[in-house]
Protein backbone atom coordinates (compact mmCIF):
# COMPACT_ATOMS: atom_id res chain seq x y z
CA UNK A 1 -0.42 -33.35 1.73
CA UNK A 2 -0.20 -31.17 -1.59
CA UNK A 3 -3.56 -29.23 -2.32
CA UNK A 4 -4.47 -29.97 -6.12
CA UNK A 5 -7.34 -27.83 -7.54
CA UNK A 6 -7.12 -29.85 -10.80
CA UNK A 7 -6.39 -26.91 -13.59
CA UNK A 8 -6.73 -24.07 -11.42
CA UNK A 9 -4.11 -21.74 -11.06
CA UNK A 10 -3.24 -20.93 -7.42
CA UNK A 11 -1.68 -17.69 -5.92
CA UNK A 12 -0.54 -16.87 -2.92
CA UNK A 13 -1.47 -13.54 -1.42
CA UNK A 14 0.47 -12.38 1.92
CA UNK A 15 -0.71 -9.31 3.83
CA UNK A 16 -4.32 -10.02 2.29
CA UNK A 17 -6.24 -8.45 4.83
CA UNK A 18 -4.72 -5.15 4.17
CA UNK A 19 -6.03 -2.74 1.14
CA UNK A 20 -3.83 -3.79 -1.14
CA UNK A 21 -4.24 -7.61 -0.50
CA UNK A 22 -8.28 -7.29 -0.27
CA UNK A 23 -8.10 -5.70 -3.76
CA UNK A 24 -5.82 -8.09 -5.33
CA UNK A 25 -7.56 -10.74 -3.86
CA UNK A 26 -10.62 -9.66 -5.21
CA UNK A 27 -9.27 -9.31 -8.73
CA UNK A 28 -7.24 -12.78 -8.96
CA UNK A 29 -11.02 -14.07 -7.96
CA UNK A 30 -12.37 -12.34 -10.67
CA UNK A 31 -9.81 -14.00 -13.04
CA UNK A 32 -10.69 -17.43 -12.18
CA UNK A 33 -7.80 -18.16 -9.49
CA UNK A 34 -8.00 -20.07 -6.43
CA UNK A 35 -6.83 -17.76 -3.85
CA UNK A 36 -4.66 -18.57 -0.34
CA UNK A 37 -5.54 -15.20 1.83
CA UNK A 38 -2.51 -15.46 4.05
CA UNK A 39 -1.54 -13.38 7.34
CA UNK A 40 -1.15 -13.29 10.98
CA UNK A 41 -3.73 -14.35 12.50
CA UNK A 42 -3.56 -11.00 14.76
CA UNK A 43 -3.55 -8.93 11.70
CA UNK A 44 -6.74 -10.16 9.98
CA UNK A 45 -9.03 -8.18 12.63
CA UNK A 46 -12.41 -8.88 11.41
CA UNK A 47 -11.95 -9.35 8.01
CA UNK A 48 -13.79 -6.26 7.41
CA UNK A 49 -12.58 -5.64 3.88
CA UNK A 50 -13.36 -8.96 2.35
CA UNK A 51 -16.38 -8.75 3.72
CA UNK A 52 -16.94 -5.06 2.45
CA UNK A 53 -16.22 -6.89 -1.09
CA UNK A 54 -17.93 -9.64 -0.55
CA UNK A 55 -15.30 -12.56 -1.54
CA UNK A 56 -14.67 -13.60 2.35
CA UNK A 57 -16.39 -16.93 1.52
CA UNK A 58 -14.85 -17.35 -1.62
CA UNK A 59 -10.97 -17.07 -0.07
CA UNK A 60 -8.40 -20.25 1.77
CA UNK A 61 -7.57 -18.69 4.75
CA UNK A 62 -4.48 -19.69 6.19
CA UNK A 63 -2.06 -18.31 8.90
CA UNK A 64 0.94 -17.33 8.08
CA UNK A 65 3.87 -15.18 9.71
CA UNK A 66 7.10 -13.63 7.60
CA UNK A 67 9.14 -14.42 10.28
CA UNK A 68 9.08 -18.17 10.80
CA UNK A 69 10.55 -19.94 7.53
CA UNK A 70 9.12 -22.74 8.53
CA UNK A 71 5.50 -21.57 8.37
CA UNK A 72 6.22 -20.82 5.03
CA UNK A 73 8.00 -24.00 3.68
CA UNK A 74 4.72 -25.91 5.43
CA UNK A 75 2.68 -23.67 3.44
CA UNK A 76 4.61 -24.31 0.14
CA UNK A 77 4.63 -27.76 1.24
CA UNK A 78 1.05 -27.88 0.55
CA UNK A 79 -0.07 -25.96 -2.26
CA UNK A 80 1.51 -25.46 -5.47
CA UNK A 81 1.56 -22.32 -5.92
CA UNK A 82 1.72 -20.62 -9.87
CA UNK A 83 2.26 -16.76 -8.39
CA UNK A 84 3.08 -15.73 -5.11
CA UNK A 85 2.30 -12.07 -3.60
CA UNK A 86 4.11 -10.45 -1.01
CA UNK A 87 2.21 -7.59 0.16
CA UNK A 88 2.55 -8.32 4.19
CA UNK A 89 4.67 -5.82 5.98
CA UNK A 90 4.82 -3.45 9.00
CA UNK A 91 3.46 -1.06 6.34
CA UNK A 92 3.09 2.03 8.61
CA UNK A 93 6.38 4.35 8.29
CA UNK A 94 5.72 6.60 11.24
CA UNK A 95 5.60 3.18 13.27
CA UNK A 96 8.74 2.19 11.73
CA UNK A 97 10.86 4.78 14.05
CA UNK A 98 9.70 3.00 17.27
CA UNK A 99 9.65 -0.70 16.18
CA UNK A 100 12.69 -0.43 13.97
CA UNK A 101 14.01 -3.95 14.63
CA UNK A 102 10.40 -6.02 14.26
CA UNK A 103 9.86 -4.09 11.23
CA UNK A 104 13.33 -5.05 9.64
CA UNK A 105 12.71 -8.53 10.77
CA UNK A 106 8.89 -8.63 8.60
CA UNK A 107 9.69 -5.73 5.98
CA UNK A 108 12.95 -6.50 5.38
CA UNK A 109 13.78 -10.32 6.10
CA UNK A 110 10.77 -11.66 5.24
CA UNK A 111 10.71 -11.45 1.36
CA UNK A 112 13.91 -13.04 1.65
CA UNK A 113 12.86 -16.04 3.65
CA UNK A 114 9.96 -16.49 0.79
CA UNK A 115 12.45 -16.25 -2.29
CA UNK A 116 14.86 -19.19 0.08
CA UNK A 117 11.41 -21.28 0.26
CA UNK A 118 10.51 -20.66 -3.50
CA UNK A 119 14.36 -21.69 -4.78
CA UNK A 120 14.40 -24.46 -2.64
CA UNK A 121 11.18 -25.83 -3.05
CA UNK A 122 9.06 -23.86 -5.74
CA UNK A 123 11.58 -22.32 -8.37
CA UNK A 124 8.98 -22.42 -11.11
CA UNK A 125 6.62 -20.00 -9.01
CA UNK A 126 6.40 -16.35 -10.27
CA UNK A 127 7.04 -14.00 -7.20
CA UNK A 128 5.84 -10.61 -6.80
CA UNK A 129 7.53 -8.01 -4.01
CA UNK A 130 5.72 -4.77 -3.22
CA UNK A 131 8.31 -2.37 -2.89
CA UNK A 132 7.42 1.22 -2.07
CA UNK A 133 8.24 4.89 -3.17
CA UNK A 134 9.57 5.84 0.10
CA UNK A 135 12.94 4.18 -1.17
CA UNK A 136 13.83 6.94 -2.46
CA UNK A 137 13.62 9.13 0.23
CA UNK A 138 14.99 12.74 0.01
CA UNK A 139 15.21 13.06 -3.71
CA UNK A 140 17.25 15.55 -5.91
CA UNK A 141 15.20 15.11 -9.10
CA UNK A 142 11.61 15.93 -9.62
CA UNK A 143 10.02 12.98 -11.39
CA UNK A 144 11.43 9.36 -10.19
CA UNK A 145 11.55 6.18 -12.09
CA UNK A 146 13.30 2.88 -12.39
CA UNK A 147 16.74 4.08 -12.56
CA UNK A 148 16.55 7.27 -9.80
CA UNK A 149 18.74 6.32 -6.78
CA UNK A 150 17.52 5.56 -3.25
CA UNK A 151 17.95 6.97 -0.80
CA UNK A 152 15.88 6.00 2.10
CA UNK A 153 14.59 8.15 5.26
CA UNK A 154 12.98 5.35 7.92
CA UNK A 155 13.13 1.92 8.82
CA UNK A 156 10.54 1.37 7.04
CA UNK A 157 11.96 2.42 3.16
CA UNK A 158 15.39 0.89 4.23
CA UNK A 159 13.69 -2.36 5.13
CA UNK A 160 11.97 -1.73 2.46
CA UNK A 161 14.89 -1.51 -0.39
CA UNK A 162 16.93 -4.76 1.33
CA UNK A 163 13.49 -6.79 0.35
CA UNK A 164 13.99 -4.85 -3.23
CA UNK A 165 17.48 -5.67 -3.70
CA UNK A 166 16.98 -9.20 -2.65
CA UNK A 167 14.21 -10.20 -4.94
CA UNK A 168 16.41 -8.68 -7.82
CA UNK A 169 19.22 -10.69 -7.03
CA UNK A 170 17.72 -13.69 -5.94
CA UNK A 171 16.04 -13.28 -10.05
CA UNK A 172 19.52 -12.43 -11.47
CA UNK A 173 21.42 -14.87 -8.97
CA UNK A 174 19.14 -18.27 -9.39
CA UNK A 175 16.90 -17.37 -12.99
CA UNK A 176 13.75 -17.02 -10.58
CA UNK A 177 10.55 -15.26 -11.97
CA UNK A 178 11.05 -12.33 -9.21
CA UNK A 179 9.32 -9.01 -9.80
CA UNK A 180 9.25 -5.65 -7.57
CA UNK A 181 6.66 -3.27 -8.00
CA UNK A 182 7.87 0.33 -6.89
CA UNK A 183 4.26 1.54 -5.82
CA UNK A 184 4.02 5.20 -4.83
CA UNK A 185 0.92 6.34 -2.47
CA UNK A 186 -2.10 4.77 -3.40
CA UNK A 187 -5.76 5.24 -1.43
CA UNK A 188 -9.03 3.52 -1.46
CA UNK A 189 -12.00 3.47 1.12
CA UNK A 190 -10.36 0.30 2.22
CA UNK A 191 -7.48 2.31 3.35
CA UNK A 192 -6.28 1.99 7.09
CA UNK A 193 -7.00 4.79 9.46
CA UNK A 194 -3.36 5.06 10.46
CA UNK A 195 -2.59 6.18 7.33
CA UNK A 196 -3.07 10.01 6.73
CA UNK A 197 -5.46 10.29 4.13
CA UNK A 198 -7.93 7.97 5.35
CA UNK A 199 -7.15 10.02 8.69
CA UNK A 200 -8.62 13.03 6.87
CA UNK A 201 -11.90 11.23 4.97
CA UNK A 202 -12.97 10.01 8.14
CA UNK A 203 -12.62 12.55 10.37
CA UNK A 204 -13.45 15.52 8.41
CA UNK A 205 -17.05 12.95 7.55
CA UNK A 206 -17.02 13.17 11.16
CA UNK A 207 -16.93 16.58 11.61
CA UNK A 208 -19.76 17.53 8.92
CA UNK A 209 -21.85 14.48 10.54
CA UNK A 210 -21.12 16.26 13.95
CA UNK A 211 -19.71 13.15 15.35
CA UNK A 212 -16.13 15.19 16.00
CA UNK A 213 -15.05 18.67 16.81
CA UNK A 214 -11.76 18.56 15.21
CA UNK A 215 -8.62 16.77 13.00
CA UNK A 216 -4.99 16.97 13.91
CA UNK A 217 -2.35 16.63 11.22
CA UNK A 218 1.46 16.63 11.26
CA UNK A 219 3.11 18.45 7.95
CA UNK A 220 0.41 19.38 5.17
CA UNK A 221 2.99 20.73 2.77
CA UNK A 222 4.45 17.13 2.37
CA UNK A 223 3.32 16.49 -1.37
CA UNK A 224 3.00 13.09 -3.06
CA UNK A 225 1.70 10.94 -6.39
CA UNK A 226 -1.71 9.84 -5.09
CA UNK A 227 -3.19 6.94 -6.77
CA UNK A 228 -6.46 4.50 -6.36
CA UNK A 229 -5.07 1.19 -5.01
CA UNK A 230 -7.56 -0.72 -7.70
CA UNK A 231 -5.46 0.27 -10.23
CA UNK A 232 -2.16 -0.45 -8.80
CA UNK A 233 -3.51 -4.45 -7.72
CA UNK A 234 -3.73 -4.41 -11.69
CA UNK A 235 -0.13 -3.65 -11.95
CA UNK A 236 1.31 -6.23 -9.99
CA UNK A 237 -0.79 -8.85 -11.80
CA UNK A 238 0.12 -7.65 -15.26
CA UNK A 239 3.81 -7.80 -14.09
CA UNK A 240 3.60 -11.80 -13.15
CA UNK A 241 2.52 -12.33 -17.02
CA UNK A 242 5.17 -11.13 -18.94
CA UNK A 243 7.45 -13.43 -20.27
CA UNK A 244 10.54 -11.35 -18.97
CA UNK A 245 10.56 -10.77 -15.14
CA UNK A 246 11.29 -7.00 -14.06
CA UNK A 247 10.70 -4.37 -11.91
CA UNK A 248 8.61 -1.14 -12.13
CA UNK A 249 7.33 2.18 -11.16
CA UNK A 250 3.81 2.55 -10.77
CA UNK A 251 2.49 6.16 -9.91
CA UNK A 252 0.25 8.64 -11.53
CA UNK A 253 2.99 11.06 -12.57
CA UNK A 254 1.41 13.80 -10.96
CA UNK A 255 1.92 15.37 -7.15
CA UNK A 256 -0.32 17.08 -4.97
CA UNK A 257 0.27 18.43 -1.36
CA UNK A 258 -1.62 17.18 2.02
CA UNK A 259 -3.28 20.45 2.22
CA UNK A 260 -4.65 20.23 -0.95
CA UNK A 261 -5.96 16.60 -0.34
CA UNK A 262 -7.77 18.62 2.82
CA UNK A 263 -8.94 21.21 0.91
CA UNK A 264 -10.89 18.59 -1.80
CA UNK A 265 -12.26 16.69 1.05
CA UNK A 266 -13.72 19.89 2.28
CA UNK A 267 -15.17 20.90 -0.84
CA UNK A 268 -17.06 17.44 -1.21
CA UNK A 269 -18.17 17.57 2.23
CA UNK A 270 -19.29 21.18 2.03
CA UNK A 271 -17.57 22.25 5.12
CA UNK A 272 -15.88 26.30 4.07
CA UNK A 273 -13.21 27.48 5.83
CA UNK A 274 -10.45 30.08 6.73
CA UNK A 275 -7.56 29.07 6.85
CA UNK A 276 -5.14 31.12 9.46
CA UNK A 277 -1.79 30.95 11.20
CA UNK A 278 1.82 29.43 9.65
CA UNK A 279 3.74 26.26 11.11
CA UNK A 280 2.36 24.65 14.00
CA UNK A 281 -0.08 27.85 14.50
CA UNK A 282 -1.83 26.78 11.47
CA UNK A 283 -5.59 26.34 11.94
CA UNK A 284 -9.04 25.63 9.57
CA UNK A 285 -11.93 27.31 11.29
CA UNK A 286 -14.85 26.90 9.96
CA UNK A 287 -16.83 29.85 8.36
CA UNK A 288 -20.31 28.41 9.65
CA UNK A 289 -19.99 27.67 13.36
CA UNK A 290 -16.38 30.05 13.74
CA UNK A 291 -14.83 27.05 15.48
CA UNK A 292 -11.38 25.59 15.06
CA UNK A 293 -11.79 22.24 12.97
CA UNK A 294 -8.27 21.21 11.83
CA UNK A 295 -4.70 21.79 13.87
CA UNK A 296 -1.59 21.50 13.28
CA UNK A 297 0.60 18.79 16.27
CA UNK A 298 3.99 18.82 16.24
CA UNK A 299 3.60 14.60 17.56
CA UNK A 300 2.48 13.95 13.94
CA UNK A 301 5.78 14.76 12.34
CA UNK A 302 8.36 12.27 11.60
CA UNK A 303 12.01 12.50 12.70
CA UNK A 304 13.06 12.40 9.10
CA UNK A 305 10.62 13.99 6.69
CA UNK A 306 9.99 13.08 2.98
CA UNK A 307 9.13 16.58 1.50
CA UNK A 308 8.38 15.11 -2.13
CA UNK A 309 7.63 12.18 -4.31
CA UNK A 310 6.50 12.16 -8.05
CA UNK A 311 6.66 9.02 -10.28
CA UNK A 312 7.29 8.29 -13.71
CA UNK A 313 4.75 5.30 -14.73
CA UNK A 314 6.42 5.76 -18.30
CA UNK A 315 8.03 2.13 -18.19
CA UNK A 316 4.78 0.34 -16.86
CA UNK A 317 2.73 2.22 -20.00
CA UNK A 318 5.24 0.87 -22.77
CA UNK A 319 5.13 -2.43 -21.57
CA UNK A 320 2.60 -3.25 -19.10
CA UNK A 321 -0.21 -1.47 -21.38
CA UNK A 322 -0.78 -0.13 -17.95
CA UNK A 323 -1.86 3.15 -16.39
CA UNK A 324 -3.67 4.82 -13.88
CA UNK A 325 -7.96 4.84 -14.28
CA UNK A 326 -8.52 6.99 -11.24
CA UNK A 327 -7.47 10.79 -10.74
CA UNK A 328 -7.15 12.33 -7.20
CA UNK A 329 -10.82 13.70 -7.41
CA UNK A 330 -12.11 10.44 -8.43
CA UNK A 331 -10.08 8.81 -5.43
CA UNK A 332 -10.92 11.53 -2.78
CA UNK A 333 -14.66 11.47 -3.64
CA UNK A 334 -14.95 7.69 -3.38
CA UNK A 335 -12.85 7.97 0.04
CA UNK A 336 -15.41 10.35 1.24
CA UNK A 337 -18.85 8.61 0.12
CA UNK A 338 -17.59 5.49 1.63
CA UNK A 339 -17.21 7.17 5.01
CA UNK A 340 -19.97 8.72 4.93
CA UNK A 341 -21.82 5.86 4.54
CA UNK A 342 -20.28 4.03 7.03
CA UNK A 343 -20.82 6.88 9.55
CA UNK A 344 -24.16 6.74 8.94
């Protein structure tokens, strides 16, 4: 049986427990669509973040998994769906290096399986593929944008650039509406706690709250474009309503390092400290209580490092009307204040 909601449009959002999806979600609400909230059932937890933003009631939940095609014609099958988002994915890179095979099968395979279900069964649905910054990998130029090569450094960004690749030739091979989205970092408080910067909100909350005695990071020189993931949900919307399907860059065009993300975090939290040591010696003591609050372990470094990324959102501003609301002290203060609060 089809679904009908009469004249409502209906989209399709996959991985929507994660940040980006509970964001998205939350916007495509706010513009009037019906929204299908789709993902393994094992990966919607709780549902914490809808219910943080308060649109759990308002949301189809169905399950859904990227690597059964046949869950996905069934769910095609029954909806007709006007945009489709692909945001599900084994999204954590350091992960990638041990599950290198499952994550090609979701991160890789699985955009492809939706494009096969949309060409045979949908080809007037607009399709949207979150593809990542970490496609480009070890990069020789400073500021990246649509036409930089890649040059990927995990499973992860190489699963990542075959579901790239494959949305832009499915839209060049078969006249689909098939845009990627070439997101560099982006943060919220609805960030995961895998994921370093959350990492270093929450536990550094937990130190000041005395709930913790100390963090332990990887590399801290690793530097990166740091957005707010409510802007980039924007992005991807604007980019399934132009009349010419295409891909783009969406960043903040500026770069800071990990230890400067620490270093902000501290300042907002009030917690001073000296900073002493190099390498994995490297230690944050703090100037109150003289004890050892941040470390440096070796565990936390990847096989294959990605020293540097900096995009160019130059393309999304001409033609998207689209850039970034948020700077990094706007992010790393609503990080914070959102732990806190939690924590307490």
């Amino acid at each position: 049986m089809v679904v009908n909601f009469m004249d409502k449009k209906i989209a399709l959002v996959t991985g929507s427990a994660g940040q980006d999806g509970s964001y998205l979600c939350e916007l495509l609400i706010r513009k009037k669509y019906k929204v299908v909230a789709a993902d393994r059932r094992s990966s919607r937890d709780n549902g914490w973040r809808h219910k943080e933003l308060r649109i759990n009631e308002k949301l189809i939940y169905e399950d859904f998994d990227l690597t059964d095609i046949n869950s996905i014609i069934s769910l095609f099958q029954r909806y007709k769906f006007k945009e489709v988002y692909n945001l599900a994915a084994q999204s954590f890179v350091g992960s990638s290096f041990s599950t290198p095979i499952s994550t090609s099968n979701v991160t890789g395979l699985g955009p492809l399986r939706i494009l096969e279900t949309i060409k045979n069964f949908s080809p007037k649905t607009k399709f949207y593929q979150a593809s990542s910054s970490e496609m480009f990998g070890k990069v020789y130029t400073k500021i990246l944008d649509e036409k930089t090569r890649f040059n990927p450094r995990s499973p992860y960004a190489v699963s990542k650039l075959f579901g790239h690749e494959i949305t832009k030739n499915y839209r060049e091979s078969y006249g689909l509406f098939c845009c990627s989205g070439i997101l560099f970092n982006h943060e919220s408080p609805l960030r995961g706690e895998e994921f370093v910067t959350r990492k270093i909100s929450k536990q550094l909350a937990e130190i000041k709250l005395g709930k913790r005695k100390y963090l332990e990071l990887g590399n801290i020189y690793a530097k990166r474009d740091w957005g707010h993931a409510k802007d980039y949900v924007e992005a991807m919307w604007k980019m399934l309503q132009q009349k010419k399907p295409d891909d783009y860059v969406i960043a903040t065009n500026t770069v800071y390092s990990v230890k400067f993300f620490i270093k902000e975090c501290l300042k907002y939290l009030n917690l001073p400290v000296i900073w002493k040591g190099k390498g994995i010696k490297e230690v944050a003591i703090d100037r109150n209580s003289k004890k050892v609050i941040i470390k440096i372990n070796p565990k936390y470094y990847r096989p294959a490092e990605v020293d540097y990324l900096r995009g160019s959102y130059a393309k999304a501003k001409k033609i998207l009307k689209w850039e970034p609301k948020h700077n990094i002290t706007d992010l790393i203060k609503d990080m914070i204040k959102s732990d806190l609060s939690r924590l307490s």
